[in-house]
Protein backbone atom coordinates (compact mmCIF):
# COMPACT_ATOMS: atom_id res chain seq x y z
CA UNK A 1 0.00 0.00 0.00
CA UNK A 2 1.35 3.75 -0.79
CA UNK A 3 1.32 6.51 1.59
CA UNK A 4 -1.79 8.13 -0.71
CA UNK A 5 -4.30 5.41 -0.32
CA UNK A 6 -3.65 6.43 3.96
CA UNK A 7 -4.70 9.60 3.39
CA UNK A 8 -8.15 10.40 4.68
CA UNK A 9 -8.90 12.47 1.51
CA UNK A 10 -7.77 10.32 -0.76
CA UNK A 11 -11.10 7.77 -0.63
CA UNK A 12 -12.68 10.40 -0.56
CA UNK A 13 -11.63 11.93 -4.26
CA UNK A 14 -11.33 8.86 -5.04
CA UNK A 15 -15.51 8.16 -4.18
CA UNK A 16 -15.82 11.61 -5.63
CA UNK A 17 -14.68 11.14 -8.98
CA UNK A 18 -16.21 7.49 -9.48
CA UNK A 19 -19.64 9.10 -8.57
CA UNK A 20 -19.57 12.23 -10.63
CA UNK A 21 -18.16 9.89 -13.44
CA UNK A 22 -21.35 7.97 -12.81
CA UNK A 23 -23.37 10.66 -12.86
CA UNK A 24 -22.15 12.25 -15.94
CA UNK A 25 -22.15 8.31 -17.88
CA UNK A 26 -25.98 8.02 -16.61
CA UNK A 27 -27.24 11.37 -17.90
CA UNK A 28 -25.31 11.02 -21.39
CA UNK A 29 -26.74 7.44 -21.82
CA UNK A 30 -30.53 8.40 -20.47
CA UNK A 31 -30.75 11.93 -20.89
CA UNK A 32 -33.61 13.77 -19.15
CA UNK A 33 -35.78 15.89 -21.17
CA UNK A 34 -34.38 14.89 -24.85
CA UNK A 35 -37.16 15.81 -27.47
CA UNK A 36 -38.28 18.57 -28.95
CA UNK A 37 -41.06 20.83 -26.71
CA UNK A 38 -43.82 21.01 -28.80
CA UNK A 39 -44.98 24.30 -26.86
CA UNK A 40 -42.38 25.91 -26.05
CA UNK A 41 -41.90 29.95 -26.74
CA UNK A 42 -38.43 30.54 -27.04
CA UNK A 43 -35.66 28.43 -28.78
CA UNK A 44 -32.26 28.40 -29.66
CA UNK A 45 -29.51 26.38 -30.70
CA UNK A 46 -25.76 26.48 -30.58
CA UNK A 47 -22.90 24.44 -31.93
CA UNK A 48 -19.29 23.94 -31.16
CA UNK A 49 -17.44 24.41 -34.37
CA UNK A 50 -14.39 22.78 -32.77
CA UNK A 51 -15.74 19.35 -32.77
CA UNK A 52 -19.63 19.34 -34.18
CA UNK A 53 -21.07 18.70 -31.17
CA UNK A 54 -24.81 20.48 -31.98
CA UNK A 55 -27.52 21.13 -29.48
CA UNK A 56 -31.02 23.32 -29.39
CA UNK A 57 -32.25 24.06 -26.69
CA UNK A 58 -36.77 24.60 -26.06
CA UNK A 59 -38.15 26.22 -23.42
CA UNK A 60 -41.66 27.17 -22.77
CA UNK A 61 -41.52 31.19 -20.38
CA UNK A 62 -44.19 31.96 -18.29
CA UNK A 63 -43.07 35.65 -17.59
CA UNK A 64 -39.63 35.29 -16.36
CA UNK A 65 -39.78 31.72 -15.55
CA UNK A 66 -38.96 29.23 -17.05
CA UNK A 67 -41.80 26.19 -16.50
CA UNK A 68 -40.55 22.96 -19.12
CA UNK A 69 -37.42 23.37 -21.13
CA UNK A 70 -36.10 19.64 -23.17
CA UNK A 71 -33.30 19.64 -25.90
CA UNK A 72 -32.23 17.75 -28.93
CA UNK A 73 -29.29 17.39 -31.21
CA UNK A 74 -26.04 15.18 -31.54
CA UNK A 75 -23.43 15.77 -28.88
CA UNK A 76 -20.75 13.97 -26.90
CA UNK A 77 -21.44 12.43 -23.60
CA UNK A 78 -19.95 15.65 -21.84
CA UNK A 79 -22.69 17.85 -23.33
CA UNK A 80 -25.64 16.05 -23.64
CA UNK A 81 -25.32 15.08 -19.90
CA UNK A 82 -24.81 18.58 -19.28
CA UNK A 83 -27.78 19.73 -21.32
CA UNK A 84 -29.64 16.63 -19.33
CA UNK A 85 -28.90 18.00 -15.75
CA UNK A 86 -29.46 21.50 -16.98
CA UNK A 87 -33.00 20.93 -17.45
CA UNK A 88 -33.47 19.33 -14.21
CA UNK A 89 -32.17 22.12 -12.55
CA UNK A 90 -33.51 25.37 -14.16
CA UNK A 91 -37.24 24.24 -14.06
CA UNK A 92 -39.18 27.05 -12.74
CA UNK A 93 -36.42 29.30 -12.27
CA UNK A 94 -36.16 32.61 -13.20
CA UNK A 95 -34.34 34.12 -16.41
CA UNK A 96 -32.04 36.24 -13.40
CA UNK A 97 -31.66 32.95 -11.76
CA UNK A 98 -30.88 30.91 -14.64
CA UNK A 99 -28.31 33.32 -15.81
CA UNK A 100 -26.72 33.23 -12.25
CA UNK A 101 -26.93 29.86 -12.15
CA UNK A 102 -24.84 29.56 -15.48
CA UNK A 103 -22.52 32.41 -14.68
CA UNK A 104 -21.68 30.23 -11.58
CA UNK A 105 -21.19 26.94 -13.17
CA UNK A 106 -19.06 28.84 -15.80
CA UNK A 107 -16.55 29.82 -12.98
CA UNK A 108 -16.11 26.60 -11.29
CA UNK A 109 -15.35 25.20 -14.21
CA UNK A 110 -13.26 27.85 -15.51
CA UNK A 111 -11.81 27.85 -12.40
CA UNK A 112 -10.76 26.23 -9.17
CA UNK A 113 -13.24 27.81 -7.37
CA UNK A 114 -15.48 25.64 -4.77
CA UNK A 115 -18.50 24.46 -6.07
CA UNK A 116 -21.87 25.73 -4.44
CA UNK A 117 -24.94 23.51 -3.44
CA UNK A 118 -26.49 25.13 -5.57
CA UNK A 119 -24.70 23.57 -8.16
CA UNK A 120 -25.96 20.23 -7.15
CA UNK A 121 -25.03 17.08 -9.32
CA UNK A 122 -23.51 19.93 -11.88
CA UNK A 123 -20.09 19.24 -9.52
CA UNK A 124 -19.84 15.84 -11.47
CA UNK A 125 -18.25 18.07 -14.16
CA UNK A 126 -15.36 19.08 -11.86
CA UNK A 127 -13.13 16.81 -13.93
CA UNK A 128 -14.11 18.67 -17.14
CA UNK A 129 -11.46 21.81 -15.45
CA UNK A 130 -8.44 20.38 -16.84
CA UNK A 131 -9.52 19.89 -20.56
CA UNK A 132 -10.50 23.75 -22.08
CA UNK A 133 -11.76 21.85 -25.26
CA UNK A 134 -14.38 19.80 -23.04
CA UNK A 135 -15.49 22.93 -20.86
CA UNK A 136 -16.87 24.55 -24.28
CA UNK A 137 -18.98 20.96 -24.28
CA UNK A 138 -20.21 21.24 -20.52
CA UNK A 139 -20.48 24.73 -21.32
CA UNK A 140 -22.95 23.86 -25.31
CA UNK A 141 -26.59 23.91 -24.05
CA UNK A 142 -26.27 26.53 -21.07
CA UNK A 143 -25.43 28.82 -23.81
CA UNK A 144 -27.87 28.32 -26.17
CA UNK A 145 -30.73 28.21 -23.06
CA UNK A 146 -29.47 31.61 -22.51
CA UNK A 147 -29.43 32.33 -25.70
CA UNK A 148 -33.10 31.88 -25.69
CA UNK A 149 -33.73 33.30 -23.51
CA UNK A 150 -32.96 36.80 -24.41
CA UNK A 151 -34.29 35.85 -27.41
CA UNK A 152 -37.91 37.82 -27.76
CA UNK A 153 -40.43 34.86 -27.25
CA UNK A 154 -42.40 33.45 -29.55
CA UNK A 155 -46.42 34.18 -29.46
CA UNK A 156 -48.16 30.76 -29.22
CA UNK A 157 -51.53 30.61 -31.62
């Protein structure tokens, strides 16, 4: 046995990273909210020219909340679990909120900044820091949600 694996924070990490890496694998591989929202009133999509990764993003605004948002597209397993736990957390949160919430998860990964519990399971992505190229894919559907959502929304017949 090394001197690392008597560490006490060394299980820890250790449990850390194989649960965040289970997180992320579940939500890539069963992605909440995938499909198109029939009803939604704003929409936008984005795409990462650096590797084709392609997502757009549907939410449905009732004044500055946000009340269903789903996605669809063809990403990697970094962004389309992002996009997944994205839509779990930003139902029926504000725009203000939203944005905060993204300006937030922006930093901690751009970062080395402490995650918040507000964050939640978005602190699976904590191994995404060390590889710029994979922060733009954690980073794919927030932008096009808040893309949308400065968008002017769409009037519903």
């Amino acid at each position: 046995m090394n001197e690392l694996s008597h560490h006490p924070h060394h299980h820890r990490t250790t449990v850390d990273a194989t649960l965040y890496q289970a997180i992320i694998l579940d939500h890539s591989k069963h992605p909440r909210n995938f499909g198109r929202l029939e009803a939604s009133t704003v929409q936008a999509q984005e795409v990462n020219r650096l590797c084709g990764d392609s997502l757009t993003v549907f939410a449905r605004l009732e004044g500055e909340r946000v009340t269903e948002v789903q996605f669809i597209g063809s990403a990697c397993a970094v962004a389309t679990a992002s996009a997944s736990l994205m839509t779990t957390l930003v139902r029926g949160k504000s725009r203000q909120e939203i944005a905060s919430l993204a300006e937030e998860f922006e930093q901690f990964l751009r970062t080395d900044c402490q995650a918040s519990q507000r964050l939640e399971e978005l602190r699976a992505f904590e191994g995404v820091r060390h590889y710029a190229v994979r922060i733009k894919c954690a980073l794919l559907p927030w932008k096009a949600l808040q893309k949308s959502l400065v968008a002017p929304p769409t009037v519903l017949p």
